[in-house]
N, C-alpha and C. Protein backbone atom coordinates (compact mmCIF):
# COMPACT_ATOMS: atom_id res chain seq x y z
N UNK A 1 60.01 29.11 -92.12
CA UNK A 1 59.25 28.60 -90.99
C UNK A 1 59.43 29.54 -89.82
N UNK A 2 58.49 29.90 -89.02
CA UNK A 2 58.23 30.99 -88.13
C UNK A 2 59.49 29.80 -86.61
N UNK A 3 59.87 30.93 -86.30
CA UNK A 3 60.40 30.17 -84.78
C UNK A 3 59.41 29.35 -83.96
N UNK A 4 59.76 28.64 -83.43
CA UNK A 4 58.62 27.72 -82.57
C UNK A 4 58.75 28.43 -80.88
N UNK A 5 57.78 29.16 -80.17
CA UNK A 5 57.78 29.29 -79.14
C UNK A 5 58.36 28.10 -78.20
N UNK A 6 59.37 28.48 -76.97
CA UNK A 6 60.40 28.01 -76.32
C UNK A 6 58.83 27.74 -74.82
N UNK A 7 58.83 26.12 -74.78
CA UNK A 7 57.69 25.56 -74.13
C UNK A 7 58.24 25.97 -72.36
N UNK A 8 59.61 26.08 -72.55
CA UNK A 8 59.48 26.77 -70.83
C UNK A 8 59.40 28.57 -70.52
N UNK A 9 58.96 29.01 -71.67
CA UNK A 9 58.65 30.17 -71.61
C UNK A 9 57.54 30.63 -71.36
N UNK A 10 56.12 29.61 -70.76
CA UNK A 10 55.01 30.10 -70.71
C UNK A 10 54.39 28.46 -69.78
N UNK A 11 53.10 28.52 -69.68
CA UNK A 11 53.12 27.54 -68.76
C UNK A 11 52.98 27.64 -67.00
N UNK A 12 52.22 26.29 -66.41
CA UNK A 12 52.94 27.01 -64.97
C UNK A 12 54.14 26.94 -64.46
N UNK A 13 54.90 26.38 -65.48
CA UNK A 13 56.28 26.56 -64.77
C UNK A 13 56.98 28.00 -64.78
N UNK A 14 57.12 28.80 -66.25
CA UNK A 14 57.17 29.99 -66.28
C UNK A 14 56.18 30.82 -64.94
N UNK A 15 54.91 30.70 -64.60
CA UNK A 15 54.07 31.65 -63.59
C UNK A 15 54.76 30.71 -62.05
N UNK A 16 55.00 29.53 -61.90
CA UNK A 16 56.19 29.73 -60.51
C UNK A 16 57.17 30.53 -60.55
N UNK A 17 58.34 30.29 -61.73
CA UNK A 17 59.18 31.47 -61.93
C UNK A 17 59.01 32.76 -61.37
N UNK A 18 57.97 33.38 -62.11
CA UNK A 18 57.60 34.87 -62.45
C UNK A 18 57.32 35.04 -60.41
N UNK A 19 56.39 34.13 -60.09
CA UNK A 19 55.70 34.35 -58.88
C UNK A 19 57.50 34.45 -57.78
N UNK A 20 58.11 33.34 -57.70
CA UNK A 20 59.14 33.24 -56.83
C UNK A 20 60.36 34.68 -56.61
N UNK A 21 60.19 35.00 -58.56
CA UNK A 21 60.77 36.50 -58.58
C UNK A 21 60.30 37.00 -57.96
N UNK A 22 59.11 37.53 -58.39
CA UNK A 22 58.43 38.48 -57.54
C UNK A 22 58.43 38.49 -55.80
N UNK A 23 58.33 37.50 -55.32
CA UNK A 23 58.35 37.24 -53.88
C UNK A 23 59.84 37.75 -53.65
N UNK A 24 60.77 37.27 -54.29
CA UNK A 24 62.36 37.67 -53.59
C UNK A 24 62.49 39.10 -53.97
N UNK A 25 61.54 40.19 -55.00
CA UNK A 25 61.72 41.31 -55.64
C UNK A 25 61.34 41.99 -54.21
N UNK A 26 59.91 41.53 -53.38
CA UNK A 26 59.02 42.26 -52.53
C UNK A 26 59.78 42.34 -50.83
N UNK A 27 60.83 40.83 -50.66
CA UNK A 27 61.27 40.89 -49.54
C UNK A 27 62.50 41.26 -49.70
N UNK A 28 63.19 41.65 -50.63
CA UNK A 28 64.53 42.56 -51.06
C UNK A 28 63.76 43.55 -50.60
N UNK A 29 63.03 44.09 -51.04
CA UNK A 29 62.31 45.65 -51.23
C UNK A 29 62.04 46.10 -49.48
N UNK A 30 61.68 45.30 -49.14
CA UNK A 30 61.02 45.29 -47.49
C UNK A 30 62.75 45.43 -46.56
N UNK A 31 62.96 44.36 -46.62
CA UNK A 31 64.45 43.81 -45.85
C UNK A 31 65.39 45.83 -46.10
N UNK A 32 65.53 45.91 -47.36
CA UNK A 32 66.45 47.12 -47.87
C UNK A 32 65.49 48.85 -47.27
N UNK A 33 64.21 48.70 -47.17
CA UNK A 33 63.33 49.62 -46.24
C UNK A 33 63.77 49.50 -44.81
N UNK A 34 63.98 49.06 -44.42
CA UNK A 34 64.26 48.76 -42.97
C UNK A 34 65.42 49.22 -42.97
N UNK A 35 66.41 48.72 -43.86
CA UNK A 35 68.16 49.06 -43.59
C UNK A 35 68.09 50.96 -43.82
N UNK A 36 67.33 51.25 -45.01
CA UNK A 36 67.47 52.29 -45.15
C UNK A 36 66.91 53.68 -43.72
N UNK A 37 65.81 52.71 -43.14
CA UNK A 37 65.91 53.49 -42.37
C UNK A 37 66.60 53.83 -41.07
N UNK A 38 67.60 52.65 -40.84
CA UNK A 38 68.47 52.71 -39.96
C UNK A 38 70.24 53.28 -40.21
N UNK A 39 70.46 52.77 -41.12
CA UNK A 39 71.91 53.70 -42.13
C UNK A 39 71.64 54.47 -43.20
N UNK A 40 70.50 54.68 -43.50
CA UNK A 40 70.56 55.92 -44.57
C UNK A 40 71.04 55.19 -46.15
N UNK A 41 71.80 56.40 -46.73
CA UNK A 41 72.05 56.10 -48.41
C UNK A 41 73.42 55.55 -48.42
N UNK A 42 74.03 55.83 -47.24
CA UNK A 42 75.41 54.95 -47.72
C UNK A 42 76.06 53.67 -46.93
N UNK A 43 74.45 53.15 -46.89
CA UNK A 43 74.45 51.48 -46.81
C UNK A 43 75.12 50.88 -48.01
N UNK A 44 75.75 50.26 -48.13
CA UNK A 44 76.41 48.93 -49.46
C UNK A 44 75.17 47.60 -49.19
N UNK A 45 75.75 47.14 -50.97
CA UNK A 45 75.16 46.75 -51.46
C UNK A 45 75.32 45.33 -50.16
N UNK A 46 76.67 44.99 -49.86
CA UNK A 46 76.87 43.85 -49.31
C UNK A 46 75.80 43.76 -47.74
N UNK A 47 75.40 45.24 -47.43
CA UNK A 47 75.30 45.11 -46.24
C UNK A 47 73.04 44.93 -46.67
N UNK A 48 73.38 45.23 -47.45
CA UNK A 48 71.44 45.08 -48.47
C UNK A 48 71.37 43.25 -48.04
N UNK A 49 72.63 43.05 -49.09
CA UNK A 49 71.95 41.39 -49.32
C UNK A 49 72.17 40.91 -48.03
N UNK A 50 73.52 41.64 -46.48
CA UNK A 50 73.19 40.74 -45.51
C UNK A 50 72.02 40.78 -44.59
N UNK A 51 70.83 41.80 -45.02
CA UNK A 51 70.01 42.21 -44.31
C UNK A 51 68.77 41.63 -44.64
N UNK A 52 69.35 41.43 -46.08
CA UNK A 52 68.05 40.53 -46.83
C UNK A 52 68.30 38.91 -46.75
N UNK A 53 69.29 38.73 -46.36
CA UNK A 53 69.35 37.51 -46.11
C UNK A 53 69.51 36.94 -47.65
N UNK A 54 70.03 37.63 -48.22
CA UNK A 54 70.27 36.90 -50.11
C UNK A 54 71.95 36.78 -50.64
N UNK A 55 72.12 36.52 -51.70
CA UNK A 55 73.63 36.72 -51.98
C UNK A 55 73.64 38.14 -52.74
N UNK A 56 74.61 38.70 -53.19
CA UNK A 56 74.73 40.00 -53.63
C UNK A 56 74.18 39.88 -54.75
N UNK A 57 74.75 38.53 -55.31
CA UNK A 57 74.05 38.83 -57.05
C UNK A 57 72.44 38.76 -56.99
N UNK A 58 71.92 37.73 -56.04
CA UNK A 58 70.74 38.23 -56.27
C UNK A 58 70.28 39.47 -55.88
N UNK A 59 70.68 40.20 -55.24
CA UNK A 59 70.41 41.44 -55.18
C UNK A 59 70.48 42.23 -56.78
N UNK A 60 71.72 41.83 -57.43
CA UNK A 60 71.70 42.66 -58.63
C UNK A 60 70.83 41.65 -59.71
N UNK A 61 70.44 41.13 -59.60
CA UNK A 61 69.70 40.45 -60.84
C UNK A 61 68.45 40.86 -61.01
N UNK A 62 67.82 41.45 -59.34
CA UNK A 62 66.98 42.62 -59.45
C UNK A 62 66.95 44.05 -59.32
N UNK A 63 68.14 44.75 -59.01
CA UNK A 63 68.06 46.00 -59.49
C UNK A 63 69.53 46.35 -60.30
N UNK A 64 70.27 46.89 -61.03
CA UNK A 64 71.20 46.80 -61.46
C UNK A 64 72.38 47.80 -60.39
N UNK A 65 71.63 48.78 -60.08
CA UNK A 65 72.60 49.41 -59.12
C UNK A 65 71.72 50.15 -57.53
N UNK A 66 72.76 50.25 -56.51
CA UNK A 66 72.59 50.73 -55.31
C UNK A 66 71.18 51.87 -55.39
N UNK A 67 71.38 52.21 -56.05
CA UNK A 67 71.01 54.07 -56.12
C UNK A 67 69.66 53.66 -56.65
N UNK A 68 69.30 52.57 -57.72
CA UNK A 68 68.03 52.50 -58.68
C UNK A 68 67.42 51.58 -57.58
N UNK A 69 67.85 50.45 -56.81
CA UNK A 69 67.27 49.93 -55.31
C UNK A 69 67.04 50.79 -54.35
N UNK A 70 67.63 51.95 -53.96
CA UNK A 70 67.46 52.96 -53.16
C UNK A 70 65.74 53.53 -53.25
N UNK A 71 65.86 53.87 -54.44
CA UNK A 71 64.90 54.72 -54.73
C UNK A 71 63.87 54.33 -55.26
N UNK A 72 63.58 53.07 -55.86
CA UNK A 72 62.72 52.23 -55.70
C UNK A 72 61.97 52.23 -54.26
N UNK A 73 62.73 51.65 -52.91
CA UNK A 73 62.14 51.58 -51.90
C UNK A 73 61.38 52.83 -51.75
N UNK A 74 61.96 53.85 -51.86
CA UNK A 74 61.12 55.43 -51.13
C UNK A 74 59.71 55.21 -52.18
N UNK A 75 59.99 55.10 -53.25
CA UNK A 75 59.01 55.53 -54.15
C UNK A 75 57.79 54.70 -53.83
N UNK A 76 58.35 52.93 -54.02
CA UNK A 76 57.25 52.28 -53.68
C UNK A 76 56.85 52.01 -52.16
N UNK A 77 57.28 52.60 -51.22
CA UNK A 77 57.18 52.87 -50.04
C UNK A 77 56.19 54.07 -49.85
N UNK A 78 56.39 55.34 -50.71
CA UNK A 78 55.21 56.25 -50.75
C UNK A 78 54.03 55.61 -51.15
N UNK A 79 53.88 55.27 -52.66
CA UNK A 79 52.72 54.97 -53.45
C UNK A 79 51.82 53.72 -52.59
N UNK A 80 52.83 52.87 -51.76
CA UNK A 80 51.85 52.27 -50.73
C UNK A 80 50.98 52.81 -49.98
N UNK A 81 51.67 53.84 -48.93
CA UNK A 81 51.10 54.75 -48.48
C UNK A 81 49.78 55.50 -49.60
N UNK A 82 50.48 55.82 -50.24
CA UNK A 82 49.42 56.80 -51.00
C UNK A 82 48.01 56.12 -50.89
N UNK A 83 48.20 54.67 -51.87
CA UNK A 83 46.71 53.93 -51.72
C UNK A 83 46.36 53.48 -50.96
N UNK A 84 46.78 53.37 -49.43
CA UNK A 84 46.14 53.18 -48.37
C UNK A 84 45.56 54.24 -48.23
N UNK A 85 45.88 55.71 -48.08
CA UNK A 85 45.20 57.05 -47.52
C UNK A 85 44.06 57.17 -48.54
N UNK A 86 44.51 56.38 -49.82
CA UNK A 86 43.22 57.15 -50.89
C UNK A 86 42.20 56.13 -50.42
N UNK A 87 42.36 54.99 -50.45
CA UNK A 87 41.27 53.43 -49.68
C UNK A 87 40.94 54.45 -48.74
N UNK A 88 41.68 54.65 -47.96
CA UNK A 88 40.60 54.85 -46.21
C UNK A 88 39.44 56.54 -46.64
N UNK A 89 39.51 56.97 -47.39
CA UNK A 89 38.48 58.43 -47.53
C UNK A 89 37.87 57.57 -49.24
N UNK A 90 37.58 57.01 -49.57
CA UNK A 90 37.52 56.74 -50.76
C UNK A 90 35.75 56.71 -50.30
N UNK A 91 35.11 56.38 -49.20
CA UNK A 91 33.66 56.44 -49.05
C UNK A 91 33.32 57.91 -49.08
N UNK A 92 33.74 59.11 -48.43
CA UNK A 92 33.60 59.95 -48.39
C UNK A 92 33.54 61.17 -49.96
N UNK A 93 31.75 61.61 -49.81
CA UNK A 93 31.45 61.91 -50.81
C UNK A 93 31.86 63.39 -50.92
N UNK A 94 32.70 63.94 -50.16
CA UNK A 94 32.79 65.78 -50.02
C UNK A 94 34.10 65.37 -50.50
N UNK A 95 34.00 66.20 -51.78
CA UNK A 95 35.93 66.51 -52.62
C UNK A 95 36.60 67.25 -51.31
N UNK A 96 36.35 67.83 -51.28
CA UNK A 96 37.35 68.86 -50.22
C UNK A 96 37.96 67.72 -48.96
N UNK A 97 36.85 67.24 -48.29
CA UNK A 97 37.26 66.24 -46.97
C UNK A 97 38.48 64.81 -48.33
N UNK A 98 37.73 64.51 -49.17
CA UNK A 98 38.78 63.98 -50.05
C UNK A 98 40.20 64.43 -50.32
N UNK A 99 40.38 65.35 -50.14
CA UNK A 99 41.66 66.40 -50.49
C UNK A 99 42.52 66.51 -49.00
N UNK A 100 41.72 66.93 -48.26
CA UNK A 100 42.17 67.45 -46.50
C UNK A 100 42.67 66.02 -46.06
N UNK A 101 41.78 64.89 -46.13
CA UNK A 101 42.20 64.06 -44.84
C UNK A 101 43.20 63.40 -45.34
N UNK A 102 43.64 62.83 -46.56
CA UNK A 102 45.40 62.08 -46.77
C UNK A 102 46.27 62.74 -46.65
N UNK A 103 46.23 64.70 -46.58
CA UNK A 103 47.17 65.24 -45.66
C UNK A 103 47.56 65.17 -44.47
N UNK A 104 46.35 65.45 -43.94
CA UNK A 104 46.41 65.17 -42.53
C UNK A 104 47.03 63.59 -42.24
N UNK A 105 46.44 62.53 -42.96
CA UNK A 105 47.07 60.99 -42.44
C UNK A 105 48.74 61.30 -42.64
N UNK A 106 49.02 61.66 -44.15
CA UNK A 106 50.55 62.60 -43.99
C UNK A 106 51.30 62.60 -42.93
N UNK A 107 51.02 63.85 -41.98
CA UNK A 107 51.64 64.18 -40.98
C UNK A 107 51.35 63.28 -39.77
N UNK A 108 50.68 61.80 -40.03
CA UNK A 108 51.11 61.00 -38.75
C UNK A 108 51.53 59.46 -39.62
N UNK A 109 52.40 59.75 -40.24
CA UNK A 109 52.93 58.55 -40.50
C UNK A 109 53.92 57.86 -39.91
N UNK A 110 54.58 58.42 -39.00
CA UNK A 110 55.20 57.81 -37.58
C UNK A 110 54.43 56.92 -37.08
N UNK A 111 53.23 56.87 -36.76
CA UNK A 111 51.87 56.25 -36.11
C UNK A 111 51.42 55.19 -37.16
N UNK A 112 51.37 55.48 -38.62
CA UNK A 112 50.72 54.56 -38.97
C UNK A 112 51.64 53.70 -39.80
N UNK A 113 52.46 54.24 -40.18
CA UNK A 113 53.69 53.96 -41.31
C UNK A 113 55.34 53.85 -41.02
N UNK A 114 55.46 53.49 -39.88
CA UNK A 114 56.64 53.59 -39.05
C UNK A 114 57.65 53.72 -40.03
N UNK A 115 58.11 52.57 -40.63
CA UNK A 115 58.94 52.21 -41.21
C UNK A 115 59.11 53.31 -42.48
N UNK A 116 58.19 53.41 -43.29
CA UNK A 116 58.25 54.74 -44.82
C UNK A 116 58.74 56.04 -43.66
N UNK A 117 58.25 56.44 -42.72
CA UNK A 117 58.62 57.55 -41.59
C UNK A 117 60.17 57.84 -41.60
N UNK A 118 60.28 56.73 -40.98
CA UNK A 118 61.84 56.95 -40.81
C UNK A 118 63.13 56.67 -42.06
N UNK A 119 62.38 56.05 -43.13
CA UNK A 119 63.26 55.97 -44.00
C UNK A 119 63.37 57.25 -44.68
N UNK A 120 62.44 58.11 -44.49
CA UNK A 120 62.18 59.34 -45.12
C UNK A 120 63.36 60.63 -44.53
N UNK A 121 62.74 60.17 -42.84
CA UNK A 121 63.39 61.27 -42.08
C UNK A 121 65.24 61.12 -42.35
N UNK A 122 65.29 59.73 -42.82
CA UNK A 122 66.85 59.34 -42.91
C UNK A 122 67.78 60.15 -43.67
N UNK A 123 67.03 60.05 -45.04
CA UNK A 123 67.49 60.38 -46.59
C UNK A 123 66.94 61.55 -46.67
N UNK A 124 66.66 62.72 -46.15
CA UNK A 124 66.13 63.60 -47.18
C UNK A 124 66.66 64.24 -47.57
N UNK A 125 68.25 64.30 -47.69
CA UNK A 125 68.60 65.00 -48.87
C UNK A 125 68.61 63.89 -50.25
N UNK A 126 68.36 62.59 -50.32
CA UNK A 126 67.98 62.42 -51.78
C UNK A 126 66.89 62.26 -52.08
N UNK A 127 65.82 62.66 -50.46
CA UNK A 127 64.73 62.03 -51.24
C UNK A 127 64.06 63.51 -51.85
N UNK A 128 64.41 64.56 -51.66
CA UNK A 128 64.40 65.88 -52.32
C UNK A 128 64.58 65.73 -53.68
N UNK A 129 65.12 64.71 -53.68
CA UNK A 129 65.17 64.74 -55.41
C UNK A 129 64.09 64.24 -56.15
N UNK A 130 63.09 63.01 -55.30
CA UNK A 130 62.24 62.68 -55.66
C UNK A 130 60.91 63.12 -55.82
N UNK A 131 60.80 64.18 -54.68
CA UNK A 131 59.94 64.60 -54.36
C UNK A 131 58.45 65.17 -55.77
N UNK A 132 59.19 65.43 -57.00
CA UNK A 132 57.75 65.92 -57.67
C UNK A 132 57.51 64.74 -58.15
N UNK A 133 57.93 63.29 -58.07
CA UNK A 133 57.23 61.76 -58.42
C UNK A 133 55.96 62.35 -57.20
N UNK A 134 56.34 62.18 -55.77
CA UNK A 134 54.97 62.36 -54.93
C UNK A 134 54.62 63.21 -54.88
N UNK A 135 54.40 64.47 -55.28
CA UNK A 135 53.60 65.15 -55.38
C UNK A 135 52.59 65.28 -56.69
N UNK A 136 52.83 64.38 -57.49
CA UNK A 136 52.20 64.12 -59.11
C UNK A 136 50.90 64.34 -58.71
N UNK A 137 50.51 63.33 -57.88
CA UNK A 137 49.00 63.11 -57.81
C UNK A 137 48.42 64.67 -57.30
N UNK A 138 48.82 64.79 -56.69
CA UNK A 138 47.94 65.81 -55.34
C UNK A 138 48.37 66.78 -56.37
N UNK A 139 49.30 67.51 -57.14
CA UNK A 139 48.59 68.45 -58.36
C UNK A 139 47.52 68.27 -59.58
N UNK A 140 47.64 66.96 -59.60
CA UNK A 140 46.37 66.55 -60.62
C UNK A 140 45.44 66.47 -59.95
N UNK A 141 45.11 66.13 -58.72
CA UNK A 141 43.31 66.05 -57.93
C UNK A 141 43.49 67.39 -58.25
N UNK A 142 43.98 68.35 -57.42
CA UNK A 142 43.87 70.33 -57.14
C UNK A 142 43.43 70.64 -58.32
N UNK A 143 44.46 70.29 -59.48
CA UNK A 143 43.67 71.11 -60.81
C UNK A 143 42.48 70.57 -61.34
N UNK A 144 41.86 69.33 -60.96
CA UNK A 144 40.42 68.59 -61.32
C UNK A 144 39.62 69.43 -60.13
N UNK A 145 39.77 69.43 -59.16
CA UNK A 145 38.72 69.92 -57.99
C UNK A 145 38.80 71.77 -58.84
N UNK A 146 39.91 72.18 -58.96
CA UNK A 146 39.67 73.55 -60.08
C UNK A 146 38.80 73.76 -61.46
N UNK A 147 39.22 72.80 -62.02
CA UNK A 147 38.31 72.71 -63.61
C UNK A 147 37.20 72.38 -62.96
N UNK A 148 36.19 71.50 -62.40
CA UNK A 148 34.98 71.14 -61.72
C UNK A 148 34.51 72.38 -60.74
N UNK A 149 35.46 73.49 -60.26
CA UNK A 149 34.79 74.71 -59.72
C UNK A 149 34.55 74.26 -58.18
N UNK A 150 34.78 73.25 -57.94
CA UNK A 150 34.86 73.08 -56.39
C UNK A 150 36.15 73.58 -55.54
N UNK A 151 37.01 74.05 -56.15
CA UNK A 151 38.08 75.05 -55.52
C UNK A 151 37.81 76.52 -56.72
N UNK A 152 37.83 77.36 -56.46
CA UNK A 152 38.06 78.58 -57.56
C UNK A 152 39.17 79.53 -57.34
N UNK A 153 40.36 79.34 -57.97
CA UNK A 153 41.49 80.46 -57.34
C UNK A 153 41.92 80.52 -58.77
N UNK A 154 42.59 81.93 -58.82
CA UNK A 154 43.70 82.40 -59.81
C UNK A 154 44.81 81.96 -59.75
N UNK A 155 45.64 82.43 -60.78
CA UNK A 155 47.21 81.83 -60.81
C UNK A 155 47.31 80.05 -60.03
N UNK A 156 46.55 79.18 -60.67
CA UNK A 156 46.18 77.96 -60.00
C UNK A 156 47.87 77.17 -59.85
N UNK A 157 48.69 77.54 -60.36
CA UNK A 157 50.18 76.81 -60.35
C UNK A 157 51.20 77.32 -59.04
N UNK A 158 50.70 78.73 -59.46
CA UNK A 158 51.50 79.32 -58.18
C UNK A 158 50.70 79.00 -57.04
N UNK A 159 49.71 78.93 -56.57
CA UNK A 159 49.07 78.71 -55.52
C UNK A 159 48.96 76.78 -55.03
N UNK A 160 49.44 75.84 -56.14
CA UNK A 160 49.13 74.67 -55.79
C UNK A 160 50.22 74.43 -55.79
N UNK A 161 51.40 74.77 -56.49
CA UNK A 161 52.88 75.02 -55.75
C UNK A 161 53.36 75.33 -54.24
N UNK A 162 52.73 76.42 -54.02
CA UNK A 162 52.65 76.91 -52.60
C UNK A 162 52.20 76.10 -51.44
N UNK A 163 51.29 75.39 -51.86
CA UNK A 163 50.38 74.39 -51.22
C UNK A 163 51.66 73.53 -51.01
N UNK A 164 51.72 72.85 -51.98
CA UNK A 164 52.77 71.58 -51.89
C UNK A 164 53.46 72.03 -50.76
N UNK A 165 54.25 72.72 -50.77
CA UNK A 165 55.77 73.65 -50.12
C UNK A 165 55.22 73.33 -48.87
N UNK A 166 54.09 73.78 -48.25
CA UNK A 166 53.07 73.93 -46.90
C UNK A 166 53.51 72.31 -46.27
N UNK A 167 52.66 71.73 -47.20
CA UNK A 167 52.27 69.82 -46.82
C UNK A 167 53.50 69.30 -46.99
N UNK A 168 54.87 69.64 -47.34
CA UNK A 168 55.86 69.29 -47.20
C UNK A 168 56.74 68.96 -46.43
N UNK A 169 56.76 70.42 -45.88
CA UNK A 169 57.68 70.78 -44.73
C UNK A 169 57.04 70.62 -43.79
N UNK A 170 55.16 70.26 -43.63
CA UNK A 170 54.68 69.80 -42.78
C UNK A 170 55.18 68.48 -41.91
N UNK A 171 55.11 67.69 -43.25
CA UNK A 171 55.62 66.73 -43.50
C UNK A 171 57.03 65.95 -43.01
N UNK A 172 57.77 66.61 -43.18
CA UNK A 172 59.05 66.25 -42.73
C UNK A 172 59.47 66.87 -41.55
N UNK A 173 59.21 68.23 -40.96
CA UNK A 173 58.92 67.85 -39.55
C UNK A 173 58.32 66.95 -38.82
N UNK A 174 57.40 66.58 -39.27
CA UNK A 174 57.15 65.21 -38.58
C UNK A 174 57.84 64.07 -38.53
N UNK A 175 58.80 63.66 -39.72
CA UNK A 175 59.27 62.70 -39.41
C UNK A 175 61.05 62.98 -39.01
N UNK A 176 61.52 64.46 -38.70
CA UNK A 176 62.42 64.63 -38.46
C UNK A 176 62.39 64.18 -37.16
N UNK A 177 60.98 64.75 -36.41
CA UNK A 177 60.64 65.12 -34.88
C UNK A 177 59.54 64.37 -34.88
N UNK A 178 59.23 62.93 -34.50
CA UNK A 178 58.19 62.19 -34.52
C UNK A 178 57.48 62.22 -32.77
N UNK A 179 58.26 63.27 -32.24
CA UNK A 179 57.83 63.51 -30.65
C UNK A 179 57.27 64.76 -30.51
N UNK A 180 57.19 65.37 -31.91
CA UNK A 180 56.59 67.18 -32.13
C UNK A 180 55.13 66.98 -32.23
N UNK A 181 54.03 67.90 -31.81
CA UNK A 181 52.94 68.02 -31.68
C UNK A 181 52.42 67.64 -33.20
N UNK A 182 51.90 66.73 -33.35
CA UNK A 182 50.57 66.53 -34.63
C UNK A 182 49.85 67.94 -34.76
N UNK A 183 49.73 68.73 -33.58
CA UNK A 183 48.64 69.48 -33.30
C UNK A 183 49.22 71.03 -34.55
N UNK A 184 50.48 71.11 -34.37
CA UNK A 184 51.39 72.00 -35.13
C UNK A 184 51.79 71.65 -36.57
N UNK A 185 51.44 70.57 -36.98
CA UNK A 185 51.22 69.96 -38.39
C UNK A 185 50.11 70.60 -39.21
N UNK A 186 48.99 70.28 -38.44
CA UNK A 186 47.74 70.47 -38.71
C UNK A 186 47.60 71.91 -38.90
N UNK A 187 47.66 72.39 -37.67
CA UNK A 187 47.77 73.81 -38.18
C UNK A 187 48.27 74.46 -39.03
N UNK A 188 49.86 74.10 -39.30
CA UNK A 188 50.39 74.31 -40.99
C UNK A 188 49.58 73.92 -42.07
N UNK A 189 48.83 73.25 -42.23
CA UNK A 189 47.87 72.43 -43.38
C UNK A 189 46.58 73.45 -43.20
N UNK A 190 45.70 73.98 -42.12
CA UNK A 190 45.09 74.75 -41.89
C UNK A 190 45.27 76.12 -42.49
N UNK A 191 46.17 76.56 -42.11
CA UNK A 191 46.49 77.83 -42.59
C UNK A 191 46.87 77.92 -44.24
N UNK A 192 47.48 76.53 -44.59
CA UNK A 192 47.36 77.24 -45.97
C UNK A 192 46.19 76.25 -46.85
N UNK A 193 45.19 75.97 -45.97
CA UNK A 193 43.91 75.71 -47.55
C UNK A 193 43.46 76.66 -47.93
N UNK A 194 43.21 78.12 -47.17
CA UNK A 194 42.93 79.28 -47.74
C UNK A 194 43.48 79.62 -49.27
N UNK A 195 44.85 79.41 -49.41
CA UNK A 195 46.13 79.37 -50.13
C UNK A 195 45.18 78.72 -51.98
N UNK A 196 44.03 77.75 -51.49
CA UNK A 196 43.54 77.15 -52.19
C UNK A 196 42.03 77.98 -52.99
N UNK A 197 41.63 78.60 -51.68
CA UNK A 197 40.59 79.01 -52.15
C UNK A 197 39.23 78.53 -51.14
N UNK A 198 39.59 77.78 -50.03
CA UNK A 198 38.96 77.46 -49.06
C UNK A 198 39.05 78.36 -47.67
N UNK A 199 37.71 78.86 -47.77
CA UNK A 199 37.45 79.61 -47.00
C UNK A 199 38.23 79.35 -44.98
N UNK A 200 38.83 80.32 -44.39
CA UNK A 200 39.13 80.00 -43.11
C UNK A 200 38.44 78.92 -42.37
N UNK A 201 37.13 79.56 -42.15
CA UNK A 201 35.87 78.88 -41.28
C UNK A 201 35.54 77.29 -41.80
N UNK A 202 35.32 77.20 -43.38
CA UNK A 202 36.06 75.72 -43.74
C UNK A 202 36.82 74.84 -43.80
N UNK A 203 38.06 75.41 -43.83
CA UNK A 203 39.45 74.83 -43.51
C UNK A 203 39.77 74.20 -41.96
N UNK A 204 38.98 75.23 -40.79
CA UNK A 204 39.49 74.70 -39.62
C UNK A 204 38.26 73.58 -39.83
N UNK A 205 36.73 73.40 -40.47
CA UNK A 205 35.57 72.55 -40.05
C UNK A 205 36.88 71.34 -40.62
N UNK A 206 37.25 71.39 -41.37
CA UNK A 206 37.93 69.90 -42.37
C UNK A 206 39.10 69.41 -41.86
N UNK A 207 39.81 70.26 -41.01
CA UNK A 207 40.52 69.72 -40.06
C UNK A 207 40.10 69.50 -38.64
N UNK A 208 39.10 69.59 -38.08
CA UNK A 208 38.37 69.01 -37.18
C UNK A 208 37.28 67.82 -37.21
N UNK A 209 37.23 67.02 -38.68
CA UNK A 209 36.69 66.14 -39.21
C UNK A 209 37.50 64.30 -38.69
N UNK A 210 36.83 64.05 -37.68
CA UNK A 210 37.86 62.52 -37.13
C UNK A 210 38.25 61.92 -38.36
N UNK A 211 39.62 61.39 -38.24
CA UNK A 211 40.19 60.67 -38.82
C UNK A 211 39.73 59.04 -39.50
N UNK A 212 39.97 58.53 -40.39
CA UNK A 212 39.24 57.05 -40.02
C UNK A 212 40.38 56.07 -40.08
N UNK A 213 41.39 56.39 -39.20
CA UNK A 213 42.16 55.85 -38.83
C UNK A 213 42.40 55.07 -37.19
């Protein structure tokens, strides 16, 4: 005889469950963003759950250790970001202005993203470690806008490597120095779309394109 499915395993009592997890998974996640951006990586666990307002174990019943909660937050703290910047240009029918303007939103995430900002500027020596998780995407658009011929450059790795390096360090000056000119961001991002295969005289039109922020 086959096992008999366990009747509190499914049901709406199981989807309150699942839902209530999830809610204590999202305000762990939030509560531990905030800490991180005020003490950095060598916050304790005790000082997580007093921030989250939870007991420790529930803290570990959703992540098993410090370091895998750590980095969770950055990650899903980017990828938020990410699909907000891809939502806000997602009307816009020019690949290139598709490509340019979630850089540019990038370098003002002090302004729009306070909180991912400073958790960033906190940690970056671990979040260096993370760094080719966020950059995944933005080498896969570059090499699609390449195969489709709407960018055309040689050595396409070394040059979308290079790129990265640019929007990086753009990047984190800004949130080292959230009182440093936007204006000196931009210009770093300017100077290297050439880097891409985008002409000068284009590069400055696409960074002079308003924001829709």
């Amino acid at each position: 005889m086959g096992k008999t499915d366990d009747p509190v395993a499914s049901g709406p009592e199981a989807g309150r469950k699942a839902a209530y997890f999830a809610r204590n998974r999202a305000a762990l996640i939030s509560a531990t963003q905030v800490l991180l951006g005020d003490k950095g990586w060598n916050a304790t666990i005790d000082e997580v759950a007093a921030h989250a307002g939870v007991s420790v174990s529930t803290v570990y019943k959703h992540f098993e250790t410090k370091e895998l909660l750590f980095e969770t937050c950055i990650t899903e703290a980017w990828y938020d970001w990410e699909q907000w910047a891809f939502g806000l240009v997602a009307e816009s029918k020019d690949p290139l202005e598709q490509l340019v303007l979630p850089m540019r939103l990038m370098v003002r995430t002090y302004k729009t993203h306070p909180t991912f900002a400073k958790m960033y500027a906190t940690n970056l020596g671990q979040v260096s470690d993370l760094v080719p998780r966020f950059t995944k995407n933005l080498g896969l658009h570059l090499r699609k806008l390449a195969a489709s011929g709407v960018i055309s450059i040689d050595h396409p790795d070394t040059r979308i490597s290079n790129m990265k390096a640019i929007l990086l360090r753009a990047f984190e000056e800004h949130v080292k120095n959230p009182k440093g000119k936007v204006a000196d961001a931009d210009l770093a991002i300017e100077l290297g779309l050439p880097i891409l295969g985008i002409a000068p005289t284009k590069a400055k039109a696409l960074m002079e394109l308003p924001l829709p922020i």
